[in-house]
Protein backbone atom coordinates (compact mmCIF):
# COMPACT_ATOMS: atom_id res chain seq x y z
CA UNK A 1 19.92 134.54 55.36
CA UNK A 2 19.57 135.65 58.81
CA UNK A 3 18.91 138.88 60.40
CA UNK A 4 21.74 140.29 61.83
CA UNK A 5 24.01 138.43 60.41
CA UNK A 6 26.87 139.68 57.44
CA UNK A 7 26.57 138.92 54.06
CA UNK A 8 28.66 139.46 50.76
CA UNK A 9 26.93 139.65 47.20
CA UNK A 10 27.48 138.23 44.15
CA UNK A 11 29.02 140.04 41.26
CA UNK A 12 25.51 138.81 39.44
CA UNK A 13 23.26 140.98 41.47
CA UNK A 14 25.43 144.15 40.12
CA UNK A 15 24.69 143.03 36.76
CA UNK A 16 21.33 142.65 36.82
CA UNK A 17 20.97 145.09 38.79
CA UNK A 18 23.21 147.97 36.88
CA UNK A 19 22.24 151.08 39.40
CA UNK A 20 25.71 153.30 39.72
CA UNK A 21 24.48 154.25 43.43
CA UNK A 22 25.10 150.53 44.37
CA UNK A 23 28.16 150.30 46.67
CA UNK A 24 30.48 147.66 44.83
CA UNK A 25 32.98 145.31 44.50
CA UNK A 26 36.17 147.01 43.78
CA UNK A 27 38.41 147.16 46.91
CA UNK A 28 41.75 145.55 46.05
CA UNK A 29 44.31 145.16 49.06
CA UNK A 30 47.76 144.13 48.03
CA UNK A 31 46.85 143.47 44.77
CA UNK A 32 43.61 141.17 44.92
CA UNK A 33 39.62 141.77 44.77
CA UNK A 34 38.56 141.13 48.40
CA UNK A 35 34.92 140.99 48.72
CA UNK A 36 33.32 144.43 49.67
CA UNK A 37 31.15 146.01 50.91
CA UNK A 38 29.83 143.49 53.56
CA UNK A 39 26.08 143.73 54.17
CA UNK A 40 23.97 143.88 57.40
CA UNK A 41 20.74 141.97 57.02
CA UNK A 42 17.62 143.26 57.85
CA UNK A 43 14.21 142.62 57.43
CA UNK A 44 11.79 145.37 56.29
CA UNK A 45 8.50 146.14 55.47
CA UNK A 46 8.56 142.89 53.05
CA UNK A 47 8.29 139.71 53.77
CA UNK A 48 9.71 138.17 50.51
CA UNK A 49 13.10 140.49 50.52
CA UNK A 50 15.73 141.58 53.08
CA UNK A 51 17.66 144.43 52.94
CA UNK A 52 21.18 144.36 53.02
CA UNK A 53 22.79 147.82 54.81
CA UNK A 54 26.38 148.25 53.68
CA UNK A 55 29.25 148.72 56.71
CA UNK A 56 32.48 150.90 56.04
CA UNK A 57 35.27 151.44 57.83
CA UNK A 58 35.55 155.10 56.75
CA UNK A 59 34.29 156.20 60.13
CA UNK A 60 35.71 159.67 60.24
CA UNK A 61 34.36 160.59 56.76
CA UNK A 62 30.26 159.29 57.66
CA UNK A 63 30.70 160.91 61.29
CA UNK A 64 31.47 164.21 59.73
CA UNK A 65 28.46 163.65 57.10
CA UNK A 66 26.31 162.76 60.09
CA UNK A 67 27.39 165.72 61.81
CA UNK A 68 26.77 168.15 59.17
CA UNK A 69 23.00 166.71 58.82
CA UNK A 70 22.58 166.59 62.27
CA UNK A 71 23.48 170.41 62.43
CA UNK A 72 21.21 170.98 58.87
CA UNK A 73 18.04 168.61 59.75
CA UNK A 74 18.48 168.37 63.88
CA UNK A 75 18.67 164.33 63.34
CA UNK A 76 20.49 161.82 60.79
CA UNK A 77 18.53 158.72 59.74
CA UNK A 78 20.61 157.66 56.89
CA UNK A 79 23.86 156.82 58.71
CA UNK A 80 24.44 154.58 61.88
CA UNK A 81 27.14 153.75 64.14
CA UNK A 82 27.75 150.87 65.96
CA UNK A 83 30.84 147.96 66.65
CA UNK A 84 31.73 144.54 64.19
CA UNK A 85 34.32 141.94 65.61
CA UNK A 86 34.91 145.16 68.61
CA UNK A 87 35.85 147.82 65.55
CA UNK A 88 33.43 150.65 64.89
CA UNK A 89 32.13 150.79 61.58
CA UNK A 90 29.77 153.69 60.12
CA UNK A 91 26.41 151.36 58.67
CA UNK A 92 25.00 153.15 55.44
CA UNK A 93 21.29 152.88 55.49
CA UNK A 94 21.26 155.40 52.78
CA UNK A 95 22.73 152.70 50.33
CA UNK A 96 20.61 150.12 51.72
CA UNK A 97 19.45 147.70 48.69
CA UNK A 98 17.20 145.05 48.83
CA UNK A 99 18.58 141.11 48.08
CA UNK A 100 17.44 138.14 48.02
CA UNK A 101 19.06 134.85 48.75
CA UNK A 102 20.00 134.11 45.53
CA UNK A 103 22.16 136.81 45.22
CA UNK A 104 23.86 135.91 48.43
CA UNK A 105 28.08 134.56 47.83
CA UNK A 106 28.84 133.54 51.51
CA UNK A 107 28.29 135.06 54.79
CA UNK A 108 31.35 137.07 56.73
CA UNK A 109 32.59 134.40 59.32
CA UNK A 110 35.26 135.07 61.75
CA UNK A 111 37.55 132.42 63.01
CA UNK A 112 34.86 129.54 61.87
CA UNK A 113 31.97 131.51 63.54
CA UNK A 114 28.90 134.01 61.52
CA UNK A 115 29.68 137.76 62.81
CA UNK A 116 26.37 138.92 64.21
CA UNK A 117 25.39 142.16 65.03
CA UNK A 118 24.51 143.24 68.62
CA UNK A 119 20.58 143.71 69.32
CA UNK A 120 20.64 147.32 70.40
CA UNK A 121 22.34 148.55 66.79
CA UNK A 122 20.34 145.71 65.06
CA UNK A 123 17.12 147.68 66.82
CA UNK A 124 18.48 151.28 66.00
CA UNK A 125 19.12 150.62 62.50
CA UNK A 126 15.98 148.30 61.97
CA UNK A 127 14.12 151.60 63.36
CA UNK A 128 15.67 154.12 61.27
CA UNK A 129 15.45 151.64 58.19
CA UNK A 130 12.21 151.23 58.24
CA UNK A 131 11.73 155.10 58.55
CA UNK A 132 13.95 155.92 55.50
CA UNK A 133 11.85 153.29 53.52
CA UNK A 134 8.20 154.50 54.75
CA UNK A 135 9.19 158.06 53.55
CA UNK A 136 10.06 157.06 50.29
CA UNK A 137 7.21 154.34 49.49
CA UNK A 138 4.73 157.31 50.86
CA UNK A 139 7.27 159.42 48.25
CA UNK A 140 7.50 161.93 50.88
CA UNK A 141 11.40 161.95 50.52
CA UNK A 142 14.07 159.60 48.91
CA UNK A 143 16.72 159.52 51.28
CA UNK A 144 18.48 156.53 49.60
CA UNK A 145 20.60 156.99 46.58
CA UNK A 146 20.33 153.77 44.90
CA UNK A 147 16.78 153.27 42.87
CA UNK A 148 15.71 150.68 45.94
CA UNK A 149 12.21 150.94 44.11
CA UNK A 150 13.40 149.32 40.74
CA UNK A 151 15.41 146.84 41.98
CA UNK A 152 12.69 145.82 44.65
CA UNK A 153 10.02 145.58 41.80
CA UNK A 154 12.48 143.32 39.94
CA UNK A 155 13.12 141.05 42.83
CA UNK A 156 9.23 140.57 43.41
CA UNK A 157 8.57 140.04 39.45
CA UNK A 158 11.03 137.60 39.14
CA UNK A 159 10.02 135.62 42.48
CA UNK A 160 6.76 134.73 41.41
C-alpha cells in the first residue's frame, strides 16, 4: 500500500471484522456488486497499520452534515472535501478503519494508472486524522463510529 493512493477491501476484512459502523460492500449499479467504498490511505500514529478513509460521492448530503457541525462545534474534523479523477468527493474520516495489506483486493486505477490523491488534501486530512484519533486514544472523545480500537487491537495481535 501506498499513501495516497485508493484502495478497495476484501469482503474478508468485513467478516472478521463484523462492526455494523463499517462502510460496506453493497452498491449494485445495473444489477452487479461494484466494489465500494474506495479507501484513501493514510498513515497514522502506527507504524504497523494504515488507515483507510472512505470517499463518497454523496457530496451534498456530508456538506450539509459539515455545515450543521460547523454551525454546532465552530469546526468539522470528521468530514473532508477535496477532488478524485477532477470530481469532488466528501472523504469520511469519521468512518476511517484501520487495514492492513492483507486485507487489501486491488487498488482503484484509472485508465492503467493508480489514482493518487493531491498533497494539499492528503495534508488536510492526514492533519485532521490524526486529531480525530489522538482524541479518542487519550478517550477524550470518539468521533469515529466504527470500534477503530477493536479492530486495531486485532490487527496488532494477529501481526505478531
Amino acid at each position: 500500500m501506498q499513501v495516497g493512493h485508493f484502495y478497495f477491501l476484501k469482503d474478508i476484512y468485513y467478516e472478521e471484522f463484523n462492526d455494523s459502523k463499517l462502510m460496506k460492500n453493497h452498491e449494485s449499479i445495473n444489477g452487479s456488486l461494484h466494489d465500494r467504498p474506495c479507501y484513501c490511505c493514510l498513515k497514522v500514529l502506527n507504524d504497523n497499520i494504515y488507515w483507510g478513509i472512505p470517499i463518497s460521492s454523496q457530496v451534498t448530503k456530508y456538506k450539509e452534515i459539515y455545515e450543521k457541525k460547523v454551525l454546532r462545534y465552530g469546526k468539522c474534523d470528521t468530514i473532508v472535501f477535496g477532488n478524485v479523477l477532477g470530481v469532488e468527493k466528501a472523504f469520511l474520516i469519521q468512518n476511517m478503519c484501520p487495514i492492513t495489506d492483507k486485507y487489501i483486493k486491488n487498488e482503484y486505477i484509472n485508465s492503467g494508472i493508480p489514482v493518487v490523491l493531491d498533497n494539499v488534501t492528503s495534508d488536510l486530512i492526514q492533519k485532521k486524522a490524526t486529531k480525530v484519533l489522538t482524541l479518542l486514544n487519550h478517550n477524550v472523545v470518539n468521533l469515529i463510529f466504527p470500534d477503530v480500537k477493536a479492530i486495531e487491537n486485532k490487527l496488532n495481535s494477529t501481526d505478531k
